[in-house]
PDB file of N, CA and C in Angstrom:
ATOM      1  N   UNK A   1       0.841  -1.168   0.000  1.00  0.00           N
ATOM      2  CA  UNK A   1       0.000   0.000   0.000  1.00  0.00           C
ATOM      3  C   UNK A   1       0.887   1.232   0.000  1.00  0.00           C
ATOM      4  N   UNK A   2       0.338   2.502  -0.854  1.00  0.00           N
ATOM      5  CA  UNK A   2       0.987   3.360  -0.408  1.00  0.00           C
ATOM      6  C   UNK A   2       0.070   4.675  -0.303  1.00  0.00           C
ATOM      7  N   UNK A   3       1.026   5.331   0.726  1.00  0.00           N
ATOM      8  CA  UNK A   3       0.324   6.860   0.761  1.00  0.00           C
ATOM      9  C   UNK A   3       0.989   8.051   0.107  1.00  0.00           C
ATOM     10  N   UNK A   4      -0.420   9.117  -0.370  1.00  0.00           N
ATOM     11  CA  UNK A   4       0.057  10.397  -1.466  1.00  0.00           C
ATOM     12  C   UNK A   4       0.023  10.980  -0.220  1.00  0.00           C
ATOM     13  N   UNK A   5       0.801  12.160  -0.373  1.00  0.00           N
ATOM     14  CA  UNK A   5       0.708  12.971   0.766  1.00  0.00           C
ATOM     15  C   UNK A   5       0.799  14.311  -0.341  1.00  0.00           C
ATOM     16  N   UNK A   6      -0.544  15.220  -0.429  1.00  0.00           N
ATOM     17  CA  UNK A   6      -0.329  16.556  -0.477  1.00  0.00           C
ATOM     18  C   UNK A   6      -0.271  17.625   0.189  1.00  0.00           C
ATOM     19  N   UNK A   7       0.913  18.650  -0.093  1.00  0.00           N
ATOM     20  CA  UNK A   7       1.424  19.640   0.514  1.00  0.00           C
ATOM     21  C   UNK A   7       2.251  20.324  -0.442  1.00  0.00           C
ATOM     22  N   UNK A   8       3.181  21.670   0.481  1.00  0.00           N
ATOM     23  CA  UNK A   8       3.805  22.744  -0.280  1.00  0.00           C
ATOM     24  C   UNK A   8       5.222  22.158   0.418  1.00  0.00           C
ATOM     25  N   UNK A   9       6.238  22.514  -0.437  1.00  0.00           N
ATOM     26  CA  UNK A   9       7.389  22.855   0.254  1.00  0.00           C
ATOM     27  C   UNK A   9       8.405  21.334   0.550  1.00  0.00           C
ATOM     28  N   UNK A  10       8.026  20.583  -0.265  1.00  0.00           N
ATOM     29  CA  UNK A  10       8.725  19.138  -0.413  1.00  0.00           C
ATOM     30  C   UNK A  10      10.150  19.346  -1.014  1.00  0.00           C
ATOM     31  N   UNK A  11      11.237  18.489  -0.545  1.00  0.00           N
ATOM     32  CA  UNK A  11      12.350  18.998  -1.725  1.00  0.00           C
ATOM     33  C   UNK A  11      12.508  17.739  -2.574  1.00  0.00           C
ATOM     34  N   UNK A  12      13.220  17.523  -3.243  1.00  0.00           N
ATOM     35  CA  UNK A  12      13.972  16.739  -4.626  1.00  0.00           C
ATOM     36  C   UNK A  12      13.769  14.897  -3.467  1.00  0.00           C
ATOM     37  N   UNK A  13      14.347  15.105  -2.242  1.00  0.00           N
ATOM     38  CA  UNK A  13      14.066  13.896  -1.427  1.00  0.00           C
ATOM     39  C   UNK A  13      14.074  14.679   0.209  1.00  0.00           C
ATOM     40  N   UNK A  14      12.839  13.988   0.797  1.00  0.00           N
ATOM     41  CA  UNK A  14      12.524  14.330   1.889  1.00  0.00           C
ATOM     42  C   UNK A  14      12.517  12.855   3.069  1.00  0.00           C
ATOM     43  N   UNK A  15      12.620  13.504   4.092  1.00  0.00           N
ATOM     44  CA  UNK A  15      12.789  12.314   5.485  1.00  0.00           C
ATOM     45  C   UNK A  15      11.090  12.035   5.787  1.00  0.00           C
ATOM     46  N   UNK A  16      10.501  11.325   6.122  1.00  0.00           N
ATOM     47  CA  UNK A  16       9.080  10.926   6.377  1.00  0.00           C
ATOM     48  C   UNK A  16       9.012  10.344   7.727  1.00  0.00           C
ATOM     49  N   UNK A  17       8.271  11.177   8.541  1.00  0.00           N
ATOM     50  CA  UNK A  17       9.028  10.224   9.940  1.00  0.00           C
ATOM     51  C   UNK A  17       7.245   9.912  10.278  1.00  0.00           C
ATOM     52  N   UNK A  18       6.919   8.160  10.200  1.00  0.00           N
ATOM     53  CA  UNK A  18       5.719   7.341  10.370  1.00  0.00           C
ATOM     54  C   UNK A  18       6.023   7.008  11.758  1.00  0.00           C
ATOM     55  N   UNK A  19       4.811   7.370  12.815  1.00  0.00           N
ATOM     56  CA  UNK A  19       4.921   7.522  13.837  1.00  0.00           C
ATOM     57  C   UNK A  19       6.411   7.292  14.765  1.00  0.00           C
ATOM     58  N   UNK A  20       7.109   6.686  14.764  1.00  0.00           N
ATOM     59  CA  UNK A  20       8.499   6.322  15.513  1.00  0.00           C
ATOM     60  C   UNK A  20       9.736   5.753  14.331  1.00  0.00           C
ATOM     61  N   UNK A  21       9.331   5.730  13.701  1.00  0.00           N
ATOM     62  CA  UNK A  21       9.565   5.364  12.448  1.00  0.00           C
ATOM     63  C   UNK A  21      10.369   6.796  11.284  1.00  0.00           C
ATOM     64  N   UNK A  22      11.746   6.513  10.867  1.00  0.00           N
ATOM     65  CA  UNK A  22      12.051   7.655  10.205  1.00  0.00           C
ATOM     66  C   UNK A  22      12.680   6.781   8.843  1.00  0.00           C
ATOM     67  N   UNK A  23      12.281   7.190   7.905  1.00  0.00           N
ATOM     68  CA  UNK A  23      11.763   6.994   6.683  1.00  0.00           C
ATOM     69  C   UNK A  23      12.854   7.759   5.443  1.00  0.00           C
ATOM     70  N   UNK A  24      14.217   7.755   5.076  1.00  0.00           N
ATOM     71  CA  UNK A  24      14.919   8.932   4.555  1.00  0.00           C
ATOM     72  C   UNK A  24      14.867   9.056   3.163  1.00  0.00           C
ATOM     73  N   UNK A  25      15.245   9.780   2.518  1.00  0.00           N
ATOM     74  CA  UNK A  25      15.387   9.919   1.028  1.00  0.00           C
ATOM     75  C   UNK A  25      13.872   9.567   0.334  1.00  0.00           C
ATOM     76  N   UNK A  26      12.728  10.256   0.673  1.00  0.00           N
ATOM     77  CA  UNK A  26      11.665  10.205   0.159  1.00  0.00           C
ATOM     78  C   UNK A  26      11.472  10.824  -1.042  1.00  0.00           C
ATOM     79  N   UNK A  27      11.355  10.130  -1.999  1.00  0.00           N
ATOM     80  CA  UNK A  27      11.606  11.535  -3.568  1.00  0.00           C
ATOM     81  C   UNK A  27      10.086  12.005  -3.610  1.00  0.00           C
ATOM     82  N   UNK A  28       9.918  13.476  -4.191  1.00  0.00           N
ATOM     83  CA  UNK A  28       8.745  14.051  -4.438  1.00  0.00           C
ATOM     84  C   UNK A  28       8.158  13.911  -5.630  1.00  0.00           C
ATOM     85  N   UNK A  29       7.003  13.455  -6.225  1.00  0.00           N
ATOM     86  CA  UNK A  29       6.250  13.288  -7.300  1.00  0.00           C
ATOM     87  C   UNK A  29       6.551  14.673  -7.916  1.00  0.00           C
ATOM     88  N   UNK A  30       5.934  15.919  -7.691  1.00  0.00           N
ATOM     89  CA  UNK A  30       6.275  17.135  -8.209  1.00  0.00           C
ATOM     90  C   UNK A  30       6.458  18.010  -6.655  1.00  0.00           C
ATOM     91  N   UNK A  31       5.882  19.563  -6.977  1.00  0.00           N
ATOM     92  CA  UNK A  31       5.823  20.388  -5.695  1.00  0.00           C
ATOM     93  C   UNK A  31       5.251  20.358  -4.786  1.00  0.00           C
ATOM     94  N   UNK A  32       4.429  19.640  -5.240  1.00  0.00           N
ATOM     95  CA  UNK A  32       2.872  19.642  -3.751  1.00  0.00           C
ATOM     96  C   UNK A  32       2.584  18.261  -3.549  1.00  0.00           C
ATOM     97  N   UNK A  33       2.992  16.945  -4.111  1.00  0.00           N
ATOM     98  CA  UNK A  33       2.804  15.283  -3.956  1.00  0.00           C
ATOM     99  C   UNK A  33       3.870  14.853  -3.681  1.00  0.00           C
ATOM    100  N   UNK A  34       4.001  13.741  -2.586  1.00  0.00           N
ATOM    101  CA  UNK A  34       4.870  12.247  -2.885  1.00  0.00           C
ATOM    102  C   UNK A  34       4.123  11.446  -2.190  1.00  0.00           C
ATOM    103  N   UNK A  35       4.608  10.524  -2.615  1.00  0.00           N
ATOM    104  CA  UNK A  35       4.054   9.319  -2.354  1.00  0.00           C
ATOM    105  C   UNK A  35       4.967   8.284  -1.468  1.00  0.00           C
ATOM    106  N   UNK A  36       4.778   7.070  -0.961  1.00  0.00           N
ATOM    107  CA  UNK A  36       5.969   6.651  -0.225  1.00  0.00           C
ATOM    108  C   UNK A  36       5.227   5.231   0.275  1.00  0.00           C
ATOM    109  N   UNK A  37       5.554   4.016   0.027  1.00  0.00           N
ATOM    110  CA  UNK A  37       5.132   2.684   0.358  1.00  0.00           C
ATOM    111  C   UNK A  37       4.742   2.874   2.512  1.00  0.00           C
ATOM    112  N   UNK A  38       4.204   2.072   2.181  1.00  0.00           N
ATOM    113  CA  UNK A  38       3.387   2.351   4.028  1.00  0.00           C
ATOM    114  C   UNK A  38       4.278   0.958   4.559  1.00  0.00           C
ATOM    115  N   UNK A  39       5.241   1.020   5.906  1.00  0.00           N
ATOM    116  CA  UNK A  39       6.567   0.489   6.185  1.00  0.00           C
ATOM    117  C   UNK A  39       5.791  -1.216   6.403  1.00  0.00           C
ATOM    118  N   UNK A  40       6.141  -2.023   6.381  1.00  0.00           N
ATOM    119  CA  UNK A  40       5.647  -3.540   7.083  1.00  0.00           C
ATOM    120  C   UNK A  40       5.980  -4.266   8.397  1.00  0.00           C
ATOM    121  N   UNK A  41       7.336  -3.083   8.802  1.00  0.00           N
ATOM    122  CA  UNK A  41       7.727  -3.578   9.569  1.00  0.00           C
ATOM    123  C   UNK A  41       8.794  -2.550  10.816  1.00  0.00           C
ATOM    124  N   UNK A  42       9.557  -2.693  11.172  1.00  0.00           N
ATOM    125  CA  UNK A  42      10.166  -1.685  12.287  1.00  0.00           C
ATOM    126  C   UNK A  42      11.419  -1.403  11.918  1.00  0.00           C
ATOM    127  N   UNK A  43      11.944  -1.996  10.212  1.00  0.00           N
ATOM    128  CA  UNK A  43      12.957  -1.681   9.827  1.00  0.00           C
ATOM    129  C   UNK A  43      13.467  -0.187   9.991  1.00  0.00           C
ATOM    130  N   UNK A  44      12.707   1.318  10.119  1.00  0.00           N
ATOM    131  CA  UNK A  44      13.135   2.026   9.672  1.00  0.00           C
ATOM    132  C   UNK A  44      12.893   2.654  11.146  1.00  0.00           C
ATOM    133  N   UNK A  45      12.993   2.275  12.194  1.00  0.00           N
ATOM    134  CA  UNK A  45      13.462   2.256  13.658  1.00  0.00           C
ATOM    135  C   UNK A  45      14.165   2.716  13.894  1.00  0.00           C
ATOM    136  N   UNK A  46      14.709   3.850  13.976  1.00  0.00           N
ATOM    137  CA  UNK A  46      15.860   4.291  14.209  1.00  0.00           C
ATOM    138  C   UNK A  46      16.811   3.735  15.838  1.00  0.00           C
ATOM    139  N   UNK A  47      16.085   3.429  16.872  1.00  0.00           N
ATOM    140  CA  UNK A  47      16.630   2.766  17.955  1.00  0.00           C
ATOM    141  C   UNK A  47      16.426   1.118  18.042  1.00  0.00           C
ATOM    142  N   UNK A  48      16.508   0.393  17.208  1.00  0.00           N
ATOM    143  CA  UNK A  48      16.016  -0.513  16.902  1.00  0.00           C
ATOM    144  C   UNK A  48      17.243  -1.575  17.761  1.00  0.00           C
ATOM    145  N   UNK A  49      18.461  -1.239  16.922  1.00  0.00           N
ATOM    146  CA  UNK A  49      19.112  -2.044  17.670  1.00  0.00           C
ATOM    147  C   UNK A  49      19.562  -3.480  16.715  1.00  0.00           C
ATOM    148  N   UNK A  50      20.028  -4.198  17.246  1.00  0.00           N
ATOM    149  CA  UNK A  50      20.386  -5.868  16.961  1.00  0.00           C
ATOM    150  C   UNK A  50      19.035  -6.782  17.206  1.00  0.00           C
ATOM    151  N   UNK A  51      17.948  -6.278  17.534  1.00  0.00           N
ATOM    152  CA  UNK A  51      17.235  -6.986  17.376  1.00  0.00           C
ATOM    153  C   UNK A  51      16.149  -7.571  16.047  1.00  0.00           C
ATOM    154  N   UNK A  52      15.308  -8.513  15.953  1.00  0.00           N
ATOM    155  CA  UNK A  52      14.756  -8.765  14.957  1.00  0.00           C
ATOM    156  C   UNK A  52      13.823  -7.941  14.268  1.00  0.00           C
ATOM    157  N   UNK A  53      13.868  -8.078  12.637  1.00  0.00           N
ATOM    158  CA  UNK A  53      12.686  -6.877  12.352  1.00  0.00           C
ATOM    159  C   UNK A  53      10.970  -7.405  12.865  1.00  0.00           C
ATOM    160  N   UNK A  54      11.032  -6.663  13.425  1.00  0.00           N
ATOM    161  CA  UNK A  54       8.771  -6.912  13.793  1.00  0.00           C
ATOM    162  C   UNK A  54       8.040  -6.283  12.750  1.00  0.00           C
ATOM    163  N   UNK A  55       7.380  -7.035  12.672  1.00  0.00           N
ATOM    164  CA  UNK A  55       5.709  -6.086  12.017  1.00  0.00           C
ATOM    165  C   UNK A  55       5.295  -4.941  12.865  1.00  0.00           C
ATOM    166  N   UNK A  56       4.953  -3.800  11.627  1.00  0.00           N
ATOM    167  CA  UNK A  56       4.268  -2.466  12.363  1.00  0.00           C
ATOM    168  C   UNK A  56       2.671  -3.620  12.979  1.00  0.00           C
ATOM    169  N   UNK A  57       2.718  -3.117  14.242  1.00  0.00           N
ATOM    170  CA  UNK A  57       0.790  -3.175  14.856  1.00  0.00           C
ATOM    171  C   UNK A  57       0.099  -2.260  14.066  1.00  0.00           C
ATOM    172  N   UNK A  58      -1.376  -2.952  13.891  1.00  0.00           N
ATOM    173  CA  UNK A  58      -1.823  -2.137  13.656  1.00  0.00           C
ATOM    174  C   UNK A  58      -2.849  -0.750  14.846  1.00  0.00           C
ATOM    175  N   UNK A  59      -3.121   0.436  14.568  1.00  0.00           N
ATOM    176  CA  UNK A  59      -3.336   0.900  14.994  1.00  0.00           C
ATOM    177  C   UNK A  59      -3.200   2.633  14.699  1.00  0.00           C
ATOM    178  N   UNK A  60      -3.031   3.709  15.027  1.00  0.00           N
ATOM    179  CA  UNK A  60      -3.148   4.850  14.665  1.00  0.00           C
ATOM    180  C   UNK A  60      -1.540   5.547  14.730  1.00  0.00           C
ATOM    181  N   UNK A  61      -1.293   6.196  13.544  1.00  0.00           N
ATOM    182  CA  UNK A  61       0.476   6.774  13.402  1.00  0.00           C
ATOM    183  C   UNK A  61       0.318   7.966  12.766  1.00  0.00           C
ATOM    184  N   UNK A  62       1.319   8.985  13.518  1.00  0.00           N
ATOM    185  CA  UNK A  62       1.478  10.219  12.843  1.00  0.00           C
ATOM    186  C   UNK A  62       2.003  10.021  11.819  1.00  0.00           C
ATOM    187  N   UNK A  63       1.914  10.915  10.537  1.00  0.00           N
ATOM    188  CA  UNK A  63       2.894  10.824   9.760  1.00  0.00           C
ATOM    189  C   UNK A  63       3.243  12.593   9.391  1.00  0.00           C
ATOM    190  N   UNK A  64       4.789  12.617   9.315  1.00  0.00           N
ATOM    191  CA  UNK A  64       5.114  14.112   9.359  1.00  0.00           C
ATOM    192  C   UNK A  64       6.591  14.138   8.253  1.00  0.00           C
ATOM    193  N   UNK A  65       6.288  15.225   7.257  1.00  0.00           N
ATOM    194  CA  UNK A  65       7.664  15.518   6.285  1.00  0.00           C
ATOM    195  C   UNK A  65       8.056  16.429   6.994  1.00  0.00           C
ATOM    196  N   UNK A  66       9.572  15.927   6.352  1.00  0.00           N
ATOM    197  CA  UNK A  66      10.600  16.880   7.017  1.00  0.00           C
ATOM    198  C   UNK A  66      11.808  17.309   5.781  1.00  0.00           C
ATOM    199  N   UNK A  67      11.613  18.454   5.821  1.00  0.00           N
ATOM    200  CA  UNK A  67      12.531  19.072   4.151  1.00  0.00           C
ATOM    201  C   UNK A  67      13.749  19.977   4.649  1.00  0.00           C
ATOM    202  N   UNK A  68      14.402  20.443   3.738  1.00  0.00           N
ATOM    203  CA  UNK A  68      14.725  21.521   4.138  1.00  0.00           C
ATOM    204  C   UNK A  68      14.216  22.579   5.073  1.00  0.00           C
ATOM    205  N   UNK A  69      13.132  22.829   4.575  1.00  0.00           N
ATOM    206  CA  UNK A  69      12.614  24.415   5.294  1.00  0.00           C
ATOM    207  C   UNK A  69      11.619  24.068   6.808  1.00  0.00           C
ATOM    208  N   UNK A  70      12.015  22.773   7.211  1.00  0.00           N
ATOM    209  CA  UNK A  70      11.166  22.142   8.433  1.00  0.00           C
ATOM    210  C   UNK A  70      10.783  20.830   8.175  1.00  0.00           C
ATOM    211  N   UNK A  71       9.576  20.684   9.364  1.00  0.00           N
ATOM    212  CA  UNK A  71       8.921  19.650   9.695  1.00  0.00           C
ATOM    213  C   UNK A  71       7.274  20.159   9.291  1.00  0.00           C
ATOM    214  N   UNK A  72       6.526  19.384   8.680  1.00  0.00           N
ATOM    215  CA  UNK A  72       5.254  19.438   8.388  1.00  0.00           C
ATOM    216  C   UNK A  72       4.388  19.511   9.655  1.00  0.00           C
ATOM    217  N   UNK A  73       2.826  19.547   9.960  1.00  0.00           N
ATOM    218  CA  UNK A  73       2.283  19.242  11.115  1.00  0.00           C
ATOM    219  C   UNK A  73       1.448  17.957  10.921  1.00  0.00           C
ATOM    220  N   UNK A  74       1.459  17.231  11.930  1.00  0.00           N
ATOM    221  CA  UNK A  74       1.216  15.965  11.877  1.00  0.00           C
ATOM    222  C   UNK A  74      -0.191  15.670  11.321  1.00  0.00           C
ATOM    223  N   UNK A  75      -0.134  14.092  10.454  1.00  0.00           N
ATOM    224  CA  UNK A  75      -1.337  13.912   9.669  1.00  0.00           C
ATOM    225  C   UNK A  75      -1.407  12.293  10.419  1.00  0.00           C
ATOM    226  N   UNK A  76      -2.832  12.048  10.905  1.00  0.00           N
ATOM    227  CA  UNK A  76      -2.474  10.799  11.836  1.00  0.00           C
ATOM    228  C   UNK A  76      -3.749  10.202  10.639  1.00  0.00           C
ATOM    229  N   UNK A  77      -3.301   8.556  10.754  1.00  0.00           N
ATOM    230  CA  UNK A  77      -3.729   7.753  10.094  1.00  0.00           C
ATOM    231  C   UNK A  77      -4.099   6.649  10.612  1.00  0.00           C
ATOM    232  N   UNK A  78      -5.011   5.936  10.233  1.00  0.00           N
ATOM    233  CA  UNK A  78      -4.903   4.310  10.712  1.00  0.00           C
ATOM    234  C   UNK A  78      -4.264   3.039   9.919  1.00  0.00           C
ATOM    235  N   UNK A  79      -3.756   2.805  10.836  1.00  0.00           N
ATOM    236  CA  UNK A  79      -3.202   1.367  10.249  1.00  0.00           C
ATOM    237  C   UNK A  79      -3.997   0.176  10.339  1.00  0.00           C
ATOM    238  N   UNK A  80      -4.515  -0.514   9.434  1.00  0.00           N
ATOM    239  CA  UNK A  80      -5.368  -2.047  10.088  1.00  0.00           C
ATOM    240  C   UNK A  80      -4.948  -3.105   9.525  1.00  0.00           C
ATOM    241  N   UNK A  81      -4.715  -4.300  10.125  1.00  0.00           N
ATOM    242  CA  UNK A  81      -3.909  -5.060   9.766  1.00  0.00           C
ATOM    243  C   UNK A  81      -5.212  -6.180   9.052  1.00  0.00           C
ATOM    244  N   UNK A  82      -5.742  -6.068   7.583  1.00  0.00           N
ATOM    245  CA  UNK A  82      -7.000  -6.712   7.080  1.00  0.00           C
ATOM    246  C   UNK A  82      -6.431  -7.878   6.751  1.00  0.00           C
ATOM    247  N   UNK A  83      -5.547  -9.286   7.261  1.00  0.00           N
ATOM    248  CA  UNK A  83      -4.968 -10.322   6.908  1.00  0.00           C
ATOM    249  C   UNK A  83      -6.754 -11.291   6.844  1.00  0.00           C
ATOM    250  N   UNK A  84      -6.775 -11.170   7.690  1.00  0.00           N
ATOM    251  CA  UNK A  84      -8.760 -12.017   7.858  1.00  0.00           C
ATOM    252  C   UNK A  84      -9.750 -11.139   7.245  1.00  0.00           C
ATOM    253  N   UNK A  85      -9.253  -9.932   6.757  1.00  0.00           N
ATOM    254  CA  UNK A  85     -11.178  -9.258   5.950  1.00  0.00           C
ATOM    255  C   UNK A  85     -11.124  -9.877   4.403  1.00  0.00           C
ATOM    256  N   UNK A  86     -12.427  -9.381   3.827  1.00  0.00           N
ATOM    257  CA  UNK A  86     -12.675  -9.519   2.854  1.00  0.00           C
ATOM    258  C   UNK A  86     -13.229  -9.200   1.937  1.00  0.00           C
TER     259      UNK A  86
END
């Protein structure tokens, strides 16, 4: 799955930080879109450590760009993990 995110002020590649989760070199579709695969797992953890990669839970995550000229204000989302819907 992935998410568009529109806004102003994206650069050439931006950091995406999904709730605890920091996300780097995000490229921008044009000035006001990018887009960016939704993570599967805790790879992009920044305190993660030597331990094994986990699955994101599902449940509710900020998601916030970060460019040059700042940090965006937070856009919260749900995550649901539909392995059993249909």
């Amino acid at each position: 799955m992935e998410i568009t995110v529109h806004g102003a002020g994206f650069d050439s590649l931006n950091t995406v930080h999904f709730g605890r989760l920091v996300i780097p070199s995000v490229p921008r579709l044009n000035d006001s879109t990018m887009r960016f695969g939704v993570p599967v797992d805790d790879t992009f953890l920044t305190d993660r450590g030597p331990a094994p990669v986990q699955p994101l839970a599902s449940g509710a995550y900020d998601i916030r760009v970060e460019s040059r000229r700042g940090r965006s204000n937070a856009l919260r989302i749900m995550l649901v993990n539909d392995k059993g819907a249909r």
